[in-house]
N, C-alpha and C. Protein backbone atom coordinates (compact mmCIF):
# COMPACT_ATOMS: atom_id res chain seq x y z
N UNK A 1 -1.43 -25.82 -1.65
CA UNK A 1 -0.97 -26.72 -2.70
C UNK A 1 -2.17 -27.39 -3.36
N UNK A 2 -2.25 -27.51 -4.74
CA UNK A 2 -2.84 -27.90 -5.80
C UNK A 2 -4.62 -27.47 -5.21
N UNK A 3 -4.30 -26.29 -5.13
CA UNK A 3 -5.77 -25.25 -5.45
C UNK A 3 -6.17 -24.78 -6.76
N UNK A 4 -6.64 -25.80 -7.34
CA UNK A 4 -6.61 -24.77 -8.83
C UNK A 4 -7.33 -23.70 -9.23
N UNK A 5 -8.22 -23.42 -7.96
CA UNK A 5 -8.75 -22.13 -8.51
C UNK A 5 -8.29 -20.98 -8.04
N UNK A 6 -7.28 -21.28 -7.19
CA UNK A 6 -6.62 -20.00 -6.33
C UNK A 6 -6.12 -19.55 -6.98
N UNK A 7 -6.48 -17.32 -7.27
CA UNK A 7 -5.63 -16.48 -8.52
C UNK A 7 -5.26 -15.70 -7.46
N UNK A 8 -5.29 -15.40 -6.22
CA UNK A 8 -4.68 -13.96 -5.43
C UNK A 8 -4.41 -15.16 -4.28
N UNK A 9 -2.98 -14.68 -3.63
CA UNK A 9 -3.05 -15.01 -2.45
C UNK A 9 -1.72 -13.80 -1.64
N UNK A 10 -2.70 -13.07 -1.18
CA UNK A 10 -1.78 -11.77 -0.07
C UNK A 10 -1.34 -11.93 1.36
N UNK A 11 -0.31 -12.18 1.57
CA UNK A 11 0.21 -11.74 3.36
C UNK A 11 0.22 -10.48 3.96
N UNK A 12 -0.36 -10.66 4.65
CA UNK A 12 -0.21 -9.54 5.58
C UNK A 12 1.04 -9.07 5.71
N UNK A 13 1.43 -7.24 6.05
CA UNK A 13 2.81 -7.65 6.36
C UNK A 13 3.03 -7.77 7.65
N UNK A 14 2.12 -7.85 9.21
CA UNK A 14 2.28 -7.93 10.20
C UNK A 14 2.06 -9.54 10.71
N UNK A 15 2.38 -10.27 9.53
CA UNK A 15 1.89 -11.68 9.65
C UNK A 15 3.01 -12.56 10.31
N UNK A 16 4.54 -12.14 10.40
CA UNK A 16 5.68 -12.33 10.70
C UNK A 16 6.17 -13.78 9.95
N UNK A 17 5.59 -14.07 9.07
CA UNK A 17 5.87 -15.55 7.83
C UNK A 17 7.39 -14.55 7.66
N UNK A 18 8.41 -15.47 7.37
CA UNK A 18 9.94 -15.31 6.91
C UNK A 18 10.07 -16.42 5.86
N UNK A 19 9.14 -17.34 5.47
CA UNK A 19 9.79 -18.48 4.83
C UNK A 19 8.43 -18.83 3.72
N UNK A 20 8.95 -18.80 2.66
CA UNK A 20 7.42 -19.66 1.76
C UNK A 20 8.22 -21.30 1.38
N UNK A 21 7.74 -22.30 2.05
CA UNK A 21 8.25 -23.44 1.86
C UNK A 21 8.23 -24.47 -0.01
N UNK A 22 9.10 -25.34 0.03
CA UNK A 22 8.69 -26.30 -0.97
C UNK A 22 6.83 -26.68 -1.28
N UNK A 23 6.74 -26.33 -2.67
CA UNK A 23 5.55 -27.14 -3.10
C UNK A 23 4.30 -25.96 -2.29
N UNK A 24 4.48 -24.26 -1.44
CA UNK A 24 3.34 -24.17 -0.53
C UNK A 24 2.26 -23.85 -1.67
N UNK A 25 2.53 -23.35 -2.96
CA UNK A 25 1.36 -23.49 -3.35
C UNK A 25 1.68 -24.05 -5.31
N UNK A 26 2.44 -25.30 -4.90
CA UNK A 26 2.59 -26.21 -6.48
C UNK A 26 0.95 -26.27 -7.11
N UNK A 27 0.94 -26.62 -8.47
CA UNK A 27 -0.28 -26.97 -9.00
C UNK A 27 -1.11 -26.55 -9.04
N UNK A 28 -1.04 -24.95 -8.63
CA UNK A 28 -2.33 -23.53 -8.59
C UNK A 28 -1.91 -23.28 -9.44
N UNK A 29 -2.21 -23.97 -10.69
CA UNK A 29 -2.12 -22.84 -11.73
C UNK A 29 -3.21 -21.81 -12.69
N UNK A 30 -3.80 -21.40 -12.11
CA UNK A 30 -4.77 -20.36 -11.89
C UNK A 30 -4.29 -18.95 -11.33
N UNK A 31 -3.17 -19.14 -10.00
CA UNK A 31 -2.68 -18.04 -9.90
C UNK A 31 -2.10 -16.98 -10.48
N UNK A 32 -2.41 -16.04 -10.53
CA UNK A 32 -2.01 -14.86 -10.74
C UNK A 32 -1.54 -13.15 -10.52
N UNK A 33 -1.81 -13.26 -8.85
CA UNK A 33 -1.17 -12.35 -8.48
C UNK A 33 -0.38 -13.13 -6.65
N UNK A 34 0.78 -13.02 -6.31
CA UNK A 34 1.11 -13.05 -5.39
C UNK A 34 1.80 -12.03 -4.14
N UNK A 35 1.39 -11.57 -3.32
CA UNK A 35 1.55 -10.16 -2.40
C UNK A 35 2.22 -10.87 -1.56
N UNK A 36 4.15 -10.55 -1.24
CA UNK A 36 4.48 -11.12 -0.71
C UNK A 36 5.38 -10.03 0.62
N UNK A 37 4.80 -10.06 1.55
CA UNK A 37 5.92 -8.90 2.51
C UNK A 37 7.43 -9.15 2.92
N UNK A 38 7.63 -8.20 3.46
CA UNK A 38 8.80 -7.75 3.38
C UNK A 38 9.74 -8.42 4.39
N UNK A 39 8.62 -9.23 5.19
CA UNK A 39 9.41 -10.36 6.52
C UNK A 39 9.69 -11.30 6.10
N UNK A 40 9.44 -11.55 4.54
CA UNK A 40 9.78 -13.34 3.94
C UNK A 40 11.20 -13.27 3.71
N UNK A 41 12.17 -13.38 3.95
CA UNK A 41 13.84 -13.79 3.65
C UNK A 41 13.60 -14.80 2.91
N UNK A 42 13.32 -15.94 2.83
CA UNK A 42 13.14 -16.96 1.67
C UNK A 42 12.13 -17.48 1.25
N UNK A 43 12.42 -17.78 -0.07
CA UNK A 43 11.16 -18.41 -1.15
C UNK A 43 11.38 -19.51 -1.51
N UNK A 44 11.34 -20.76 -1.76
CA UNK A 44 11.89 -21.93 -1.93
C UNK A 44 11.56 -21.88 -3.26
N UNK A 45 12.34 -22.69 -4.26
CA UNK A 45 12.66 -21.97 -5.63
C UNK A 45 11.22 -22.72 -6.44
N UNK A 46 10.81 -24.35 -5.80
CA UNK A 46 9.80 -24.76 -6.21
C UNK A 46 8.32 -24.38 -5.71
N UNK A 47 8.42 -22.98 -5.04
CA UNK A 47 7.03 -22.86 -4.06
C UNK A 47 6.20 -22.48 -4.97
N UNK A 48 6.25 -22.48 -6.47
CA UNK A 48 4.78 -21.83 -7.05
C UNK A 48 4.70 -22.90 -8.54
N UNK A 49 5.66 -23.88 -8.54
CA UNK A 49 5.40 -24.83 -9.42
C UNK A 49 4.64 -25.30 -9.65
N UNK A 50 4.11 -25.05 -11.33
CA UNK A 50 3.06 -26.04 -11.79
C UNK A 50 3.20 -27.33 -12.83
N UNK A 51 2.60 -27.89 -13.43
CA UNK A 51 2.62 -29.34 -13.94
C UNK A 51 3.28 -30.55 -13.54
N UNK A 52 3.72 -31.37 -14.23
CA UNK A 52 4.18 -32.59 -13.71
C UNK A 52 5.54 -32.43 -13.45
N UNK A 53 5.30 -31.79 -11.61
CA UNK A 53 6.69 -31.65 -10.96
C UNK A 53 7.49 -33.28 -11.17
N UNK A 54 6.58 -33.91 -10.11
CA UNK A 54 7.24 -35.39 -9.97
C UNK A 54 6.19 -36.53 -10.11
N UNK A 55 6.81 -37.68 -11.03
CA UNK A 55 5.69 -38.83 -11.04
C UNK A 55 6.98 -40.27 -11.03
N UNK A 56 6.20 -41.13 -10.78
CA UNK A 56 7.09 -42.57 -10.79
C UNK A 56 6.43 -42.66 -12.87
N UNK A 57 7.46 -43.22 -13.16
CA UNK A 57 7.24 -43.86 -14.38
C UNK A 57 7.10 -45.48 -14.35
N UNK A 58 6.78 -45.86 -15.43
CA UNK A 58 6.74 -47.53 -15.60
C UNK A 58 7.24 -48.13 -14.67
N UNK A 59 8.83 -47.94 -14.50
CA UNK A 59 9.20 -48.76 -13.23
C UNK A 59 9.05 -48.46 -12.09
N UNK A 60 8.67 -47.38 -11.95
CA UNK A 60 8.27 -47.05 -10.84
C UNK A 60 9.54 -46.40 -10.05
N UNK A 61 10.50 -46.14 -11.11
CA UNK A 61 11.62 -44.78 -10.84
C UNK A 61 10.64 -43.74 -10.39
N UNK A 62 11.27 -42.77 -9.75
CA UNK A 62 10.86 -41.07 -9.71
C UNK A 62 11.52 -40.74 -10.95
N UNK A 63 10.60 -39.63 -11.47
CA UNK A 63 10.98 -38.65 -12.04
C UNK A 63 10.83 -37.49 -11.84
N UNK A 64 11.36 -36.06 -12.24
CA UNK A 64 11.19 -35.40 -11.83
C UNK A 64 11.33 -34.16 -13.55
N UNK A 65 10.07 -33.26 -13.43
CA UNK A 65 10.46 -32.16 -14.63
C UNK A 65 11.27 -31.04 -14.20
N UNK A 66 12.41 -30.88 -15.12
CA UNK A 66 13.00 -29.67 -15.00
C UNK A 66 13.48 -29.19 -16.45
N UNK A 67 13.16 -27.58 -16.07
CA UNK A 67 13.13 -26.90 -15.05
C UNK A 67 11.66 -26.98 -14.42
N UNK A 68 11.74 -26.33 -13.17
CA UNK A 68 10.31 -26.24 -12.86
C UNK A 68 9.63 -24.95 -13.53
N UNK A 69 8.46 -24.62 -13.69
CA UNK A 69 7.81 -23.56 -14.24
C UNK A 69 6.97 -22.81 -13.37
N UNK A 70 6.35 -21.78 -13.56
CA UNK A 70 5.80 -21.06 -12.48
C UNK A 70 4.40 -20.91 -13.37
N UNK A 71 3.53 -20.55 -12.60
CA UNK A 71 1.93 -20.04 -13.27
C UNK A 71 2.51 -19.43 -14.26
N UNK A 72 1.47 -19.92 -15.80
CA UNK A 72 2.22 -18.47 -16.95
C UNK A 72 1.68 -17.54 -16.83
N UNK A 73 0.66 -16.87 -15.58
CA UNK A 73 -0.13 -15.74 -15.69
C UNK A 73 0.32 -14.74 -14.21
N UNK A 74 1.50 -15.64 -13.73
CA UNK A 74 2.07 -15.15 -11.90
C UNK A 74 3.03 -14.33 -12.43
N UNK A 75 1.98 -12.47 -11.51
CA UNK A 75 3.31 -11.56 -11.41
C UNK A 75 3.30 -11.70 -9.49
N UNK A 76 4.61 -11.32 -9.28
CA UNK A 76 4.58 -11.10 -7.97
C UNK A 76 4.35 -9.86 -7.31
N UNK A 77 4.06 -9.35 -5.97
CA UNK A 77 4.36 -7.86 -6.12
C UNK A 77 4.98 -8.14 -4.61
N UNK A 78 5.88 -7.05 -4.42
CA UNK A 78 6.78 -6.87 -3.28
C UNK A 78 7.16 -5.44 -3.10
N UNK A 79 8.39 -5.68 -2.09
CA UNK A 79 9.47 -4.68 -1.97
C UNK A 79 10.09 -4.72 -3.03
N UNK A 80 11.03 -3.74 -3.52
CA UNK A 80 12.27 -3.67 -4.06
C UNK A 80 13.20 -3.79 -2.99
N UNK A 81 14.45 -4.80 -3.84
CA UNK A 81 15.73 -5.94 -2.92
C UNK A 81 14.96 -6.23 -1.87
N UNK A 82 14.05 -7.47 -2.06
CA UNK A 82 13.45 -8.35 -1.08
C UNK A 82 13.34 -9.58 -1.59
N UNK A 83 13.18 -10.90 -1.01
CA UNK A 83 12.96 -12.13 -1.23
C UNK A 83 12.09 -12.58 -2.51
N UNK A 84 11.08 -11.72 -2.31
CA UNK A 84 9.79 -11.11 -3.69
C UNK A 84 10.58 -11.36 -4.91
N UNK A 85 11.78 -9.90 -4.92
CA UNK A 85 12.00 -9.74 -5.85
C UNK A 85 13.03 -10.23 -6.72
N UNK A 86 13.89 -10.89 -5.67
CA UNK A 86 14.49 -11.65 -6.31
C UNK A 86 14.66 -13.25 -6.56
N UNK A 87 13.23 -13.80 -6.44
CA UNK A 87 12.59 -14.87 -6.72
C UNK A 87 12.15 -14.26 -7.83
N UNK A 88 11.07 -13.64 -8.05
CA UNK A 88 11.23 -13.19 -9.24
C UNK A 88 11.85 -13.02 -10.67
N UNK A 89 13.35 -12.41 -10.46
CA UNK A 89 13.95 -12.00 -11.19
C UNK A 89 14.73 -13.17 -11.52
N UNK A 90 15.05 -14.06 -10.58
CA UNK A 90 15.66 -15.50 -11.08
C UNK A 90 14.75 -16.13 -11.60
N UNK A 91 13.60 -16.25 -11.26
CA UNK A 91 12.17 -17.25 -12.17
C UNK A 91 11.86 -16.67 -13.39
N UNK A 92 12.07 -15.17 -13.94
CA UNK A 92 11.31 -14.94 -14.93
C UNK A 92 10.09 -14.65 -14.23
N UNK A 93 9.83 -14.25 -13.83
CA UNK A 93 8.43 -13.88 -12.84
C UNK A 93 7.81 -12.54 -13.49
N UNK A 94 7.21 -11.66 -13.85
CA UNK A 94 7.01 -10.45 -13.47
C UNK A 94 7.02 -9.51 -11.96
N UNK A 95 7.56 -8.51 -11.89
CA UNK A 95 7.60 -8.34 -10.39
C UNK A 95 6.83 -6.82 -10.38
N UNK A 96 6.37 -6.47 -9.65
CA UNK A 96 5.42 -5.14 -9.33
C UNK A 96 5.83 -4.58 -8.20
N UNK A 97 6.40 -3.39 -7.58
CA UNK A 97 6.89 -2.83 -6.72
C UNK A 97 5.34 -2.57 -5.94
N UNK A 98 5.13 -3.08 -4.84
CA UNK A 98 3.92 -2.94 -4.26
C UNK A 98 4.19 -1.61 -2.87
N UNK A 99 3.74 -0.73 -3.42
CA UNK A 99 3.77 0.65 -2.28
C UNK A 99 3.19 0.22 -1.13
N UNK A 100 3.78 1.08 -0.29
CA UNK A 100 3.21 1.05 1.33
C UNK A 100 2.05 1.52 1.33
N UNK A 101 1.23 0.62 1.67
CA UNK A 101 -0.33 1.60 1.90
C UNK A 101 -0.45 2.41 3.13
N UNK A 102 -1.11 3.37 3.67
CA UNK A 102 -1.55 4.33 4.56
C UNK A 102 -2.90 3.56 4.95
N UNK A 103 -2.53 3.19 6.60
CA UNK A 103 -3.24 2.31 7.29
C UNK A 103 -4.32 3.32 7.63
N UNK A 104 -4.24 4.60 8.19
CA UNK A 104 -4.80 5.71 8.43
C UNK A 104 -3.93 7.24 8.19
N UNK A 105 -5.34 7.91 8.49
CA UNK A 105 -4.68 9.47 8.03
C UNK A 105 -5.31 10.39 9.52
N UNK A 106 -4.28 11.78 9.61
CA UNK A 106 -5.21 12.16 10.62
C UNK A 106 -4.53 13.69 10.81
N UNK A 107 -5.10 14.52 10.97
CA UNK A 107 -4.81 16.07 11.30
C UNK A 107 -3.94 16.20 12.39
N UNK A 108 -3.03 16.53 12.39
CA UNK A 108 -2.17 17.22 14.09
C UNK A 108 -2.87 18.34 14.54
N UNK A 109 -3.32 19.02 14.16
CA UNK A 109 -3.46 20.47 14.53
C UNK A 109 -5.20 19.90 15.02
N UNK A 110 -5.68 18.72 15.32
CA UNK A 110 -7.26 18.54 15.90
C UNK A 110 -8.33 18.09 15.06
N UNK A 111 -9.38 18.55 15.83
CA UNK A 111 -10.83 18.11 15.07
C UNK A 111 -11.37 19.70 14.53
N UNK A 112 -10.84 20.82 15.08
CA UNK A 112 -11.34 22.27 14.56
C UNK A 112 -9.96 22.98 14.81
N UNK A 113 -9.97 24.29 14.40
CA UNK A 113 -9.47 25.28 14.50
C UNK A 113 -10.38 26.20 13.92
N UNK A 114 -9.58 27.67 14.79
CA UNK A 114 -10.12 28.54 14.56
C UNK A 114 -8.77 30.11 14.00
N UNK A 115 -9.21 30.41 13.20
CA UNK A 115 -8.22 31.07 12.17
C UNK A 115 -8.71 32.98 11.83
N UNK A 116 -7.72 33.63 11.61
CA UNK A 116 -8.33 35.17 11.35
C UNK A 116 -7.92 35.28 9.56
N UNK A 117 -9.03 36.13 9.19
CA UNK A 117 -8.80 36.46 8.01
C UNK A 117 -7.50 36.89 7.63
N UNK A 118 -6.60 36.78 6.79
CA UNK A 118 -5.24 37.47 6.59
C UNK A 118 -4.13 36.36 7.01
N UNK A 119 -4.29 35.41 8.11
CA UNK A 119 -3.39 34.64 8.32
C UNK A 119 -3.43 33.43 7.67
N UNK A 120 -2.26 32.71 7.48
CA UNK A 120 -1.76 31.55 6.93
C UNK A 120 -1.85 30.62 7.47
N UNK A 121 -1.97 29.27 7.58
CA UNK A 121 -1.81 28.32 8.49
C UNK A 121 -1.88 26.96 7.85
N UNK A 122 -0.33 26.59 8.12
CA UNK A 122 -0.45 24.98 7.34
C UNK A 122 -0.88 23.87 8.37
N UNK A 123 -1.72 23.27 7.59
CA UNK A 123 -1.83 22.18 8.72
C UNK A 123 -1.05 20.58 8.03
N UNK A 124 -0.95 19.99 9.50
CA UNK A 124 0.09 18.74 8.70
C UNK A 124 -0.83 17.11 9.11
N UNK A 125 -0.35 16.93 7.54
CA UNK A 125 -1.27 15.53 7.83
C UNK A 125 -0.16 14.23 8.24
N UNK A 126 -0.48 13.54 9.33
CA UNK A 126 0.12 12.44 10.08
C UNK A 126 -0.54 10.81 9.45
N UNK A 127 0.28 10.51 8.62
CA UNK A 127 0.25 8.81 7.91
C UNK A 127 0.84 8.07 9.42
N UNK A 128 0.10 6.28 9.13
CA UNK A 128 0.06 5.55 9.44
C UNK A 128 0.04 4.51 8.60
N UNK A 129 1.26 4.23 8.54
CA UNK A 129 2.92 3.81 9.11
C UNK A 129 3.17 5.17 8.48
N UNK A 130 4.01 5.92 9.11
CA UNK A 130 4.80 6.95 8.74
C UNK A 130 5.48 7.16 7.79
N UNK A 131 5.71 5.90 7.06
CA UNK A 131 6.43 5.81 5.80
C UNK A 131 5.44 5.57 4.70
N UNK A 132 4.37 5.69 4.74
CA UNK A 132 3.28 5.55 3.99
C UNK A 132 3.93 5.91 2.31
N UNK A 133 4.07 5.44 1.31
CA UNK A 133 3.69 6.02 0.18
C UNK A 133 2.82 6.46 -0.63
N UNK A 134 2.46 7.69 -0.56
CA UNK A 134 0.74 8.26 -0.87
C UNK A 134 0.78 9.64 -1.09
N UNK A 135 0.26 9.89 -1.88
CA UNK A 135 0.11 11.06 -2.67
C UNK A 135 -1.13 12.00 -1.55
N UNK A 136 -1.20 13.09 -1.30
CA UNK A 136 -2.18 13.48 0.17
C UNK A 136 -2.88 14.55 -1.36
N UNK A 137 -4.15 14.84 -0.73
CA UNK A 137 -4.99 15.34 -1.73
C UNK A 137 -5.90 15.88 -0.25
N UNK A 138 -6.20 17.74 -0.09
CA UNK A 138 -6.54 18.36 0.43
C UNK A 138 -7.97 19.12 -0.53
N UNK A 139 -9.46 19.41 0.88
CA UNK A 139 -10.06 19.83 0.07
C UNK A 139 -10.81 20.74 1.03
N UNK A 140 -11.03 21.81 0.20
CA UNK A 140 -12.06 22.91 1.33
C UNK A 140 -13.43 22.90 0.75
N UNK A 141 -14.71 22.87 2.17
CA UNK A 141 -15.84 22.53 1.19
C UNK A 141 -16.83 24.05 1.33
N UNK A 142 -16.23 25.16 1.63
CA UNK A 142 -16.68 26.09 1.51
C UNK A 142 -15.75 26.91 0.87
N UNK A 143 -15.97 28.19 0.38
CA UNK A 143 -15.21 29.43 -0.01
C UNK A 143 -14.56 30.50 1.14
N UNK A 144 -15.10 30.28 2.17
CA UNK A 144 -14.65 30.97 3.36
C UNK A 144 -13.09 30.66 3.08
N UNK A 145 -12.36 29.63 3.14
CA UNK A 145 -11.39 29.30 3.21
C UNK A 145 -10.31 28.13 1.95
N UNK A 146 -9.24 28.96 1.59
CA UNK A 146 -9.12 27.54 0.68
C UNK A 146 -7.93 27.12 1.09
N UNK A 147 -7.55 26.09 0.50
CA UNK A 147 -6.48 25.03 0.91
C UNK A 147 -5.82 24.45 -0.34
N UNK A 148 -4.22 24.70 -0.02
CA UNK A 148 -3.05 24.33 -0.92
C UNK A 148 -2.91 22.98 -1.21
N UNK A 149 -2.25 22.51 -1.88
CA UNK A 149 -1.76 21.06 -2.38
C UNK A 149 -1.00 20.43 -1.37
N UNK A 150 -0.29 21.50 -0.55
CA UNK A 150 0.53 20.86 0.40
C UNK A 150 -0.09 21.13 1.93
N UNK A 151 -1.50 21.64 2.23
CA UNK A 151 -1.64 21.43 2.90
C UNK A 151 -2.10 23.45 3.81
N UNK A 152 -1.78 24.08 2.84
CA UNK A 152 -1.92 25.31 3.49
C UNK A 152 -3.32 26.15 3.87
N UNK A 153 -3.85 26.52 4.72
CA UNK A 153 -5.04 27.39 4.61
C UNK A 153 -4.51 28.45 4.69
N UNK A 154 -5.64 29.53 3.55
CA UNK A 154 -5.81 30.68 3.50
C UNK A 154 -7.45 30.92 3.74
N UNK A 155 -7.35 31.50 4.74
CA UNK A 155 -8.81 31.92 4.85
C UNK A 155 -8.94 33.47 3.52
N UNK A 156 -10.49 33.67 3.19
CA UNK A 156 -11.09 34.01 2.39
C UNK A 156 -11.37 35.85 3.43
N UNK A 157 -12.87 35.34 3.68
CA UNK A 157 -13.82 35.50 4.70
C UNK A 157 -14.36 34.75 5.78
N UNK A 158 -15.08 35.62 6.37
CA UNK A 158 -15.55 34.96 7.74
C UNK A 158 -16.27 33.67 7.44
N UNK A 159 -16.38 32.60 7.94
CA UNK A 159 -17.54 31.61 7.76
C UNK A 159 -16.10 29.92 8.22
N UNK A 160 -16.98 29.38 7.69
CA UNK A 160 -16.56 27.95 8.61
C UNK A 160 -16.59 27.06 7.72
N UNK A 161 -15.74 25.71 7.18
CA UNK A 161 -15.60 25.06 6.21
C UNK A 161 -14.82 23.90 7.15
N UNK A 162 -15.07 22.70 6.37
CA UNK A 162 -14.57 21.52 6.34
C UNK A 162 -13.33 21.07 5.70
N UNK A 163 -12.53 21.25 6.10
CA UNK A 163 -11.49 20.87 5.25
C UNK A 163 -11.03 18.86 5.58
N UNK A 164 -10.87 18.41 4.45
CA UNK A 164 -10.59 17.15 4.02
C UNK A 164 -9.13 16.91 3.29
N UNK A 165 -8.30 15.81 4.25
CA UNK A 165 -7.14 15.60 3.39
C UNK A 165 -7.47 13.89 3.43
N UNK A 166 -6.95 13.10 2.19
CA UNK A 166 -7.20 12.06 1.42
C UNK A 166 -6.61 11.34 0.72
N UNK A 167 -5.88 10.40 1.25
CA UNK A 167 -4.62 9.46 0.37
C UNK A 167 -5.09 8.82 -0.73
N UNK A 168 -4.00 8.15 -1.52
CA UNK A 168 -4.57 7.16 -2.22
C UNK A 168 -5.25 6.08 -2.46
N UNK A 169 -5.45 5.51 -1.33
CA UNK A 169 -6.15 4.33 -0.82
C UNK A 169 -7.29 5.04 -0.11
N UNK A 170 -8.21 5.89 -0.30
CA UNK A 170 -9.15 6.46 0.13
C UNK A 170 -9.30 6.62 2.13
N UNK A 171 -8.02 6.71 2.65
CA UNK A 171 -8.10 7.26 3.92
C UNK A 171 -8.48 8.17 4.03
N UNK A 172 -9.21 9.06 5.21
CA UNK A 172 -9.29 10.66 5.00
C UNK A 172 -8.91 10.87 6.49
N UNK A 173 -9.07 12.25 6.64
CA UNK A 173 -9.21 12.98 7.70
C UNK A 173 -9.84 14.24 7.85
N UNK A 174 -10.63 14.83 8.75
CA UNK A 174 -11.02 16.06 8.82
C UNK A 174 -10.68 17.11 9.65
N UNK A 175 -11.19 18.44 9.55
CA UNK A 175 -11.26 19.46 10.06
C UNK A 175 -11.62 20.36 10.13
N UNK A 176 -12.69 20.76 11.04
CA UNK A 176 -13.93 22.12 10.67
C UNK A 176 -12.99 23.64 11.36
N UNK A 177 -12.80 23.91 10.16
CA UNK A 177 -12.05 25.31 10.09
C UNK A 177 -12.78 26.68 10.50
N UNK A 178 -13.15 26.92 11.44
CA UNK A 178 -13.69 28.53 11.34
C UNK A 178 -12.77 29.72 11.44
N UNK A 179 -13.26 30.88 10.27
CA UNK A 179 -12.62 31.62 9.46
C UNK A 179 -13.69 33.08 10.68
N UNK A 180 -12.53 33.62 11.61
CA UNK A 180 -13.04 35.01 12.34
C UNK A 180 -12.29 36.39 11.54
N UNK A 181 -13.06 37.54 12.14
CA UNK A 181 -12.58 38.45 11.59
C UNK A 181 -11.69 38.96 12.72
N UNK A 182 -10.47 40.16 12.23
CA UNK A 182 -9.39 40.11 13.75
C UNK A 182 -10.17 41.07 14.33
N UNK A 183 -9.76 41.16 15.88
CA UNK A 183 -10.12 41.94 16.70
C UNK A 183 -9.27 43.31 16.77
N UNK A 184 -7.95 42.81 16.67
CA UNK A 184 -7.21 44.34 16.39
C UNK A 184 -6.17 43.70 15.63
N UNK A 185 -5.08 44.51 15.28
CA UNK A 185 -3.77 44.41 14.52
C UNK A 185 -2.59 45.18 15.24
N UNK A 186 -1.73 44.26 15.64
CA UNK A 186 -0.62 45.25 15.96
C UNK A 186 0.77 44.48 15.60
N UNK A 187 2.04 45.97 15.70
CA UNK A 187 2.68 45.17 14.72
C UNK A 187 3.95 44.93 15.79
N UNK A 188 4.56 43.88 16.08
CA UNK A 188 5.66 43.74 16.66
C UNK A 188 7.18 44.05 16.62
């Protein structure tokens, strides 16, 4: 409360806050972005009020301004149907659907494999939180072997490559791929 230079203020979402109280951050009006998770159930309708909420006048009545107003520069960002957003949408707020970030990224299939020319092999990339929203971006750093959008190797030729998969929030993961030639073929 009455930080005026405060423009970001983000919760964690493992922070377990359920409640943003009266007045927690009145008179910041500087703010401009608020990151609010998905454990807050309530927002108290005056928690981001700025100017002359309340003053005594001459006689020394209270007064009080209404309506209250919010930063004119505060979007919020949240869940969609969360506390966020529908503080928001009753304030006139701007609201920003804030995606799940990918805490980490990581290969199932190991730190290597080893693969024959001619065969296929998808490998699968494992997000953290599992519900991650993130676009995965795969990369092979040799020609021995290349790699699909979704994740597939095709080996080339013989030789050995790095393959890299890579969210949006710049997580990665690796895997040194070596590309053999077969020893025999038979058909089942």
């Amino acid at each position: 409360q009455g930080c005026t230079g405060l423009n970001m203020v983000e919760f964690d979402d493992h922070s377990g806050m359920i409640r943003i109280d009266s007045y927690a951050f009145a008179q910041c009006k500087a703010l401009q972005k608020a990151v609010i998770p998905q454990s807050v159930a309530q927002i108290s309708s005056d928690a981001f009020a700025v100017g002359r909420t309340a003053w005594l006048d001459e006689d020394d009545d209270i007064q009080i301004e209404t309506p209250l107003r919010n930063p004119s520069k505060l979007k919020i960002y949240g869940r969609p149907n969360s506390a966020a957003s529908e503080y928001a949408q009753e304030h006139g707020v701007p609201f920003v659907i804030q995606k799940i970030q990918a805490k980490s990224v990581s290969i199932a299939e190991g730190k290597s494999i080893t693969i024959y020319v001619g065969q296929q092999v998808p490998l699968t990339a494992v997000l953290v939180p599992q519900n991650a929203e993130t676009t995965l971006k795969w990369k092979s750093s040799s020609s021995s072997v290349s790699v699909s959008k979704t994740g597939v190797l095709t080996p080339k030729h013989k030789g050995t490559a790095t393959v890299t998969v890579k969210t949006d929030n710049d997580k990665s993961a690796k895997i040194t791929v070596k590309v053999v030639d077969a020893k025999s073929v038979s058909i089942d």
